[in-house]
Each structure stands twice: as structure tokens, then as C-alpha cells.
PDB file of N, CA and C in Angstrom:
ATOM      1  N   UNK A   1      -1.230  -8.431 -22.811  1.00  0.00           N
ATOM      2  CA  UNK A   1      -0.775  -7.671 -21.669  1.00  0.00           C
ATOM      3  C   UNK A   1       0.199  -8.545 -20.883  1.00  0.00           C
ATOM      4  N   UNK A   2       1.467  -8.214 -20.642  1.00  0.00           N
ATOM      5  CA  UNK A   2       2.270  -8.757 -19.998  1.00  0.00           C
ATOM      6  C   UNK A   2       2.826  -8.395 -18.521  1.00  0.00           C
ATOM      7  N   UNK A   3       2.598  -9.180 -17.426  1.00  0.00           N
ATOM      8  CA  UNK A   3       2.773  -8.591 -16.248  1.00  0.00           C
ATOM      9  C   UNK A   3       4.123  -8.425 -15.943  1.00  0.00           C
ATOM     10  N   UNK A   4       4.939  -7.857 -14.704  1.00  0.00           N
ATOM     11  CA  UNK A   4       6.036  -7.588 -14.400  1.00  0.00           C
ATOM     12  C   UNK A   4       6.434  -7.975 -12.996  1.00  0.00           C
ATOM     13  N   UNK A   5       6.918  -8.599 -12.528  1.00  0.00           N
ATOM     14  CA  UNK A   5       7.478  -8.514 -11.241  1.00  0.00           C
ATOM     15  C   UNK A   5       7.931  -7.244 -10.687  1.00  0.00           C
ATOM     16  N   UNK A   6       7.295  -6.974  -9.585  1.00  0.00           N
ATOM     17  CA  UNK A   6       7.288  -5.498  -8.715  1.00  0.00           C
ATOM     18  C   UNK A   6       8.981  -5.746  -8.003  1.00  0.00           C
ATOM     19  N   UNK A   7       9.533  -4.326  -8.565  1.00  0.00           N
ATOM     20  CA  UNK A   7      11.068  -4.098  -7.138  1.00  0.00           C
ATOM     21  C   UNK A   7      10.283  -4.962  -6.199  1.00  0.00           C
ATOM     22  N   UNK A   8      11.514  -5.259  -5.704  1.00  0.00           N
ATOM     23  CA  UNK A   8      11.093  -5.968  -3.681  1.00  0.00           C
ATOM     24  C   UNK A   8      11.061  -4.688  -2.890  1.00  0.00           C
ATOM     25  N   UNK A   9      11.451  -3.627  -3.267  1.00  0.00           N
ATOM     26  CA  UNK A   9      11.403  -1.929  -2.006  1.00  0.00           C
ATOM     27  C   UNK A   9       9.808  -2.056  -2.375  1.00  0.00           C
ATOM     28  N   UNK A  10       9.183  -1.731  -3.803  1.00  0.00           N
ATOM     29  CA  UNK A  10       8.303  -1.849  -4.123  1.00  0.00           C
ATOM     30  C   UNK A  10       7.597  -2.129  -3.283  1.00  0.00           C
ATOM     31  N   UNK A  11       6.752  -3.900  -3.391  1.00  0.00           N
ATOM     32  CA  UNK A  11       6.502  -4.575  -3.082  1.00  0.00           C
ATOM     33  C   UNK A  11       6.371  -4.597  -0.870  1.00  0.00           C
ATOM     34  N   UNK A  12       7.504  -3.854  -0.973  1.00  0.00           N
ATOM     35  CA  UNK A  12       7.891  -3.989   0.676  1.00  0.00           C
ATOM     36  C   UNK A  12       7.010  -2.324   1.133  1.00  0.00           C
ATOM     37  N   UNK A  13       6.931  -1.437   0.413  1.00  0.00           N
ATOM     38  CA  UNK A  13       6.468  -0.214   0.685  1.00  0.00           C
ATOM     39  C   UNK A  13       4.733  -0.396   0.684  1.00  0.00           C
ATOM     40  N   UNK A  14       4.236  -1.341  -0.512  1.00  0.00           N
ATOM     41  CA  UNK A  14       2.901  -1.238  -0.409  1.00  0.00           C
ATOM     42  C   UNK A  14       2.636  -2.350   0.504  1.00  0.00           C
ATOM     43  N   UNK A  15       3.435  -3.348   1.029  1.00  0.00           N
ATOM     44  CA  UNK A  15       2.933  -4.274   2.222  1.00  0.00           C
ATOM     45  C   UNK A  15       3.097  -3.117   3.642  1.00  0.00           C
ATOM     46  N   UNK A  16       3.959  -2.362   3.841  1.00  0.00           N
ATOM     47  CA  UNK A  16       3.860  -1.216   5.044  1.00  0.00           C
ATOM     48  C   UNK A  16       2.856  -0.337   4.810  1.00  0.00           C
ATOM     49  N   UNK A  17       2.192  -0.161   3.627  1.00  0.00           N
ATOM     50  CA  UNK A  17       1.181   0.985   4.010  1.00  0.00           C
ATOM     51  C   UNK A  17       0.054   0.047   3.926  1.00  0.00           C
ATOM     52  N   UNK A  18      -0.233  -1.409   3.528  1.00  0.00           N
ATOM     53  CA  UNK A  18      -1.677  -1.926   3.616  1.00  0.00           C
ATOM     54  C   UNK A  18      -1.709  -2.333   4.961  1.00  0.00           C
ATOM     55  N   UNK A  19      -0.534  -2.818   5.704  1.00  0.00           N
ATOM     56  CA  UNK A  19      -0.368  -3.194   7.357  1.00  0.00           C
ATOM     57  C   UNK A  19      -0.598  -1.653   8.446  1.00  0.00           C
ATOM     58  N   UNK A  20      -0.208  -0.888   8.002  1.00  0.00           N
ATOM     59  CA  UNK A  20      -0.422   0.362   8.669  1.00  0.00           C
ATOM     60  C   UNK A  20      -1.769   0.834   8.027  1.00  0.00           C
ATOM     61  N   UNK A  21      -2.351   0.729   7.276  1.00  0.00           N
ATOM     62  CA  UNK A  21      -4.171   1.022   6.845  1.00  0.00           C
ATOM     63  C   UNK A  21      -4.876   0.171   8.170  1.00  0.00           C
ATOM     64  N   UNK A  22      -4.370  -1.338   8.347  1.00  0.00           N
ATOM     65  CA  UNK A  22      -5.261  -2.529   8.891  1.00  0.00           C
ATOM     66  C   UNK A  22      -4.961  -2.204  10.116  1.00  0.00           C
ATOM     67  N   UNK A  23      -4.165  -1.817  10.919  1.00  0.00           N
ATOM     68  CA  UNK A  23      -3.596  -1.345  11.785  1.00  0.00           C
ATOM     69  C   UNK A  23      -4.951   0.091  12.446  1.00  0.00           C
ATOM     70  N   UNK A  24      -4.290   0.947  11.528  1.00  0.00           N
ATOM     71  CA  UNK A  24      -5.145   2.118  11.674  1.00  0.00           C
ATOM     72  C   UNK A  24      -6.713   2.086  11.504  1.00  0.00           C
ATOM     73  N   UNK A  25      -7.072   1.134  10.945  1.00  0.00           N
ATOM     74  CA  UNK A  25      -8.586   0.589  11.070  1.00  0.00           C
ATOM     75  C   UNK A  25      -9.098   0.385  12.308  1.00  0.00           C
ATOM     76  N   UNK A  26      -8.475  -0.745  13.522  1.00  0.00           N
ATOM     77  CA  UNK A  26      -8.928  -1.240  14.296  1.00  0.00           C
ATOM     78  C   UNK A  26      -8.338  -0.809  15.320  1.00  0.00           C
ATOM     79  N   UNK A  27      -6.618  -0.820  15.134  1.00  0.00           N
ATOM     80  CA  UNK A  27      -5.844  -0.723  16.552  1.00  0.00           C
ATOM     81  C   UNK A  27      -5.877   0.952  16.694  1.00  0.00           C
ATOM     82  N   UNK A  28      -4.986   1.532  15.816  1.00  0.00           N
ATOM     83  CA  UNK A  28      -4.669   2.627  16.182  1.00  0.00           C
ATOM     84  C   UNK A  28      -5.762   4.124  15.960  1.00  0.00           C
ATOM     85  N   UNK A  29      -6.633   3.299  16.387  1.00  0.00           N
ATOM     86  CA  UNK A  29      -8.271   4.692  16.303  1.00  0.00           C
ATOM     87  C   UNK A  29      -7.719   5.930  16.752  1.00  0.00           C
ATOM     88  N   UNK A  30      -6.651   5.578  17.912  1.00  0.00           N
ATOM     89  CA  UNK A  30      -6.122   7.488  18.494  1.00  0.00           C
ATOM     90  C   UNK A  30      -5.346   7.923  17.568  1.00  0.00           C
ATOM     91  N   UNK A  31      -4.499   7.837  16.600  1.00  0.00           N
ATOM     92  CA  UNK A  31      -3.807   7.933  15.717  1.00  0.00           C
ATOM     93  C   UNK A  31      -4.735   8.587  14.814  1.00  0.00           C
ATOM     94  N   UNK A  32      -5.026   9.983  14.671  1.00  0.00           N
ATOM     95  CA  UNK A  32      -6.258  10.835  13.780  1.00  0.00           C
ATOM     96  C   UNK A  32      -5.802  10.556  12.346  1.00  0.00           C
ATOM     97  N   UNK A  33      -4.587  10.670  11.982  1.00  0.00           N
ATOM     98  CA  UNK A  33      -4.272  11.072  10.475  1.00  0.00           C
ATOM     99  C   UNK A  33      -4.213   9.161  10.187  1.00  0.00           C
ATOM    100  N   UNK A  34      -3.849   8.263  10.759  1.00  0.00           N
ATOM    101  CA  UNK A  34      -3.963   7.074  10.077  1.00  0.00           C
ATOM    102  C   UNK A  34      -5.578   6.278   9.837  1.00  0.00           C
ATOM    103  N   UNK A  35      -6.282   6.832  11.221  1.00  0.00           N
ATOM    104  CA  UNK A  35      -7.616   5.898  10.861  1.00  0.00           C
ATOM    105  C   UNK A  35      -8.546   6.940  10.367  1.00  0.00           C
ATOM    106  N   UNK A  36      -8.179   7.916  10.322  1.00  0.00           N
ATOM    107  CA  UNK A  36      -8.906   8.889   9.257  1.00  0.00           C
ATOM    108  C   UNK A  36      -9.111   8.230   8.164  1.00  0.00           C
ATOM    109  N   UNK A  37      -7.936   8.210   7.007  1.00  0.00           N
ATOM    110  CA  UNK A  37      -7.394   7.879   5.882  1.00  0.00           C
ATOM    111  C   UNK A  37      -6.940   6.454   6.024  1.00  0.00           C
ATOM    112  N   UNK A  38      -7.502   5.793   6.494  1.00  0.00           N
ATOM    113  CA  UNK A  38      -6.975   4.105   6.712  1.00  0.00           C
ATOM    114  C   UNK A  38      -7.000   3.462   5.155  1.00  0.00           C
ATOM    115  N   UNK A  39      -8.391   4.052   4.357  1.00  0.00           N
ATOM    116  CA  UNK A  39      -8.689   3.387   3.243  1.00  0.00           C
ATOM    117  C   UNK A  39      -7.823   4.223   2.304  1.00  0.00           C
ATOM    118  N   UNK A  40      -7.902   5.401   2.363  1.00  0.00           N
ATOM    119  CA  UNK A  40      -6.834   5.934   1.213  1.00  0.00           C
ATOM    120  C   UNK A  40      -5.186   5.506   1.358  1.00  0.00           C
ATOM    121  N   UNK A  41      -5.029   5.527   2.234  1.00  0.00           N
ATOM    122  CA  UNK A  41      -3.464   4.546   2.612  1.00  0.00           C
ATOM    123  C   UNK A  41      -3.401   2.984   2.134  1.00  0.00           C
ATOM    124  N   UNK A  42      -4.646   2.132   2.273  1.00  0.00           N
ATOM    125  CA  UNK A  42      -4.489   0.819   2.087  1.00  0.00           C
ATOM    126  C   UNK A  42      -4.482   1.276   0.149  1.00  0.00           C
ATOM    127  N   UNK A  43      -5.793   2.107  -0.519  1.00  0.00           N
ATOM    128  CA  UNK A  43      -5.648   2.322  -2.227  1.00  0.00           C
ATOM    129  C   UNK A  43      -4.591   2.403  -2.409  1.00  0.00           C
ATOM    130  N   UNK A  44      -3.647   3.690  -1.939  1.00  0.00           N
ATOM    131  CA  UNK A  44      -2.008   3.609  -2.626  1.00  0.00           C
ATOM    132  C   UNK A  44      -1.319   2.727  -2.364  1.00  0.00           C
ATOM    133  N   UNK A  45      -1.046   1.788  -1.617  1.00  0.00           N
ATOM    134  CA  UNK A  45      -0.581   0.406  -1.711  1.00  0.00           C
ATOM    135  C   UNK A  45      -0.401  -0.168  -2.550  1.00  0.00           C
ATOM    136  N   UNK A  46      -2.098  -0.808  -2.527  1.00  0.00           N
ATOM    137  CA  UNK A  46      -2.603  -0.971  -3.539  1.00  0.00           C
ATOM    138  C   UNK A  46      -2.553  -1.040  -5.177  1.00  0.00           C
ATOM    139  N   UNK A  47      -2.334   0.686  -5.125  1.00  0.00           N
ATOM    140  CA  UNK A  47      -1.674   1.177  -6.681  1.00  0.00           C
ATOM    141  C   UNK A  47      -0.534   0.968  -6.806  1.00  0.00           C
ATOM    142  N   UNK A  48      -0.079   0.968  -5.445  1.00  0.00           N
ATOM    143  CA  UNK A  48       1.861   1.027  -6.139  1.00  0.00           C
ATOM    144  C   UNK A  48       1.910   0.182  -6.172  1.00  0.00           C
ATOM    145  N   UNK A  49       1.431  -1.557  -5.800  1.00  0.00           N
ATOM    146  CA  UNK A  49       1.672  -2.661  -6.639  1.00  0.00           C
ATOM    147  C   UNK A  49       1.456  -2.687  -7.943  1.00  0.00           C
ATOM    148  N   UNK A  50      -0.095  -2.413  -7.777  1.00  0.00           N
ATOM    149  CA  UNK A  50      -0.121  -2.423  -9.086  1.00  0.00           C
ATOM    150  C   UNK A  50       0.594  -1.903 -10.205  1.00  0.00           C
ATOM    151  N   UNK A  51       0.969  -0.569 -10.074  1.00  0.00           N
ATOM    152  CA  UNK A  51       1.787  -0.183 -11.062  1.00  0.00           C
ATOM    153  C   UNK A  51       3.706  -0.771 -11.230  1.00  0.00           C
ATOM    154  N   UNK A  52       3.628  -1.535  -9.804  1.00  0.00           N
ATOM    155  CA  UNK A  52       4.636  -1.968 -10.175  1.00  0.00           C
ATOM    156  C   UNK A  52       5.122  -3.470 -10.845  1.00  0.00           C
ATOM    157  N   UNK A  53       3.355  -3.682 -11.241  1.00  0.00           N
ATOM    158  CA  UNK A  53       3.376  -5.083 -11.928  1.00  0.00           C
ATOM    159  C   UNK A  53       2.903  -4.816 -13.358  1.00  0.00           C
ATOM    160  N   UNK A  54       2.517  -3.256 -13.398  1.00  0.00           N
ATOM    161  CA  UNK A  54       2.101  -2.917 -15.454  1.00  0.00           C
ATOM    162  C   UNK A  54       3.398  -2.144 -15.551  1.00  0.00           C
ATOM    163  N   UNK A  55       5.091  -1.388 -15.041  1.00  0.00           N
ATOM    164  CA  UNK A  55       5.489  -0.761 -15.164  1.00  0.00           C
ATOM    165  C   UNK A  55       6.345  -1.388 -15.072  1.00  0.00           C
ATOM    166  N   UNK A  56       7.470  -1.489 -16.223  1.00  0.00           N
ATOM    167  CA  UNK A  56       8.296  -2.170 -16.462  1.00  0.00           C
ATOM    168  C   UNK A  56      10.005  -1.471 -15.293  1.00  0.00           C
ATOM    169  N   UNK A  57      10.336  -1.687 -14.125  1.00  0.00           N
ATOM    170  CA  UNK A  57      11.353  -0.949 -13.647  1.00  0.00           C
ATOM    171  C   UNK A  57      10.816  -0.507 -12.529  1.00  0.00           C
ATOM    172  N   UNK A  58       9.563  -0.234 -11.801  1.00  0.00           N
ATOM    173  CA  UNK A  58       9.116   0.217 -11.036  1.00  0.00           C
ATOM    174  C   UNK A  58       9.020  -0.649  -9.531  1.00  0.00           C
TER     175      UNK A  58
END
């Protein structure tokens, strides 16, 4: 299995949605739709690294 270096947009999109998850965890509790879904926002992050380190172009 060979890994890939993630785009930098990539890379820059799943660091804004795991900072806006951590965010919406603690700070922004009035914010309904972010600390609702704080954890499903930090997973797709998450995934889109990941897939942008098994996906060759991504």
C-alpha cells in the first residue's frame, strides 16, 4: 500500500472543518448546526484526508 501526499486545498479544507468541529465543541455551543454535528464535521475531515492520502490526485 502506497501512501500519497494530500493537495494542500485538501489538506487546508480538512484542517478548517476539524478547527471548526473543536471550536463548535466548546466555544460555539450557540451555533445549533455546528455543535450539533461537531463530531460529524471533525469525521469528514478526517475522511477527506484520508482519502486524500489513498487517492492518487485528490
Amino acid at each position: 500500500m502506497r501512501l500519497n501526499q494530500p493537495k494542500q486545498v485538501t489538506w487546508w479544507i480538512s484542517l478548517i472543518l476539524a478547527v471548526l468541529a473543536i471550536l463548535g465543541k466548546w466555544v460555539l455551543t450557540n451555533v445549533v448546526f455546528i455543535s450539533e454535528y461537531s463530531f460529524v464535521i471533525l469525521l469528514v475531515g478526517f475522511l477527506l484526508v484520508w482519502l486524500g492520502s489513498f487517492v492518487k490526485g485528490l
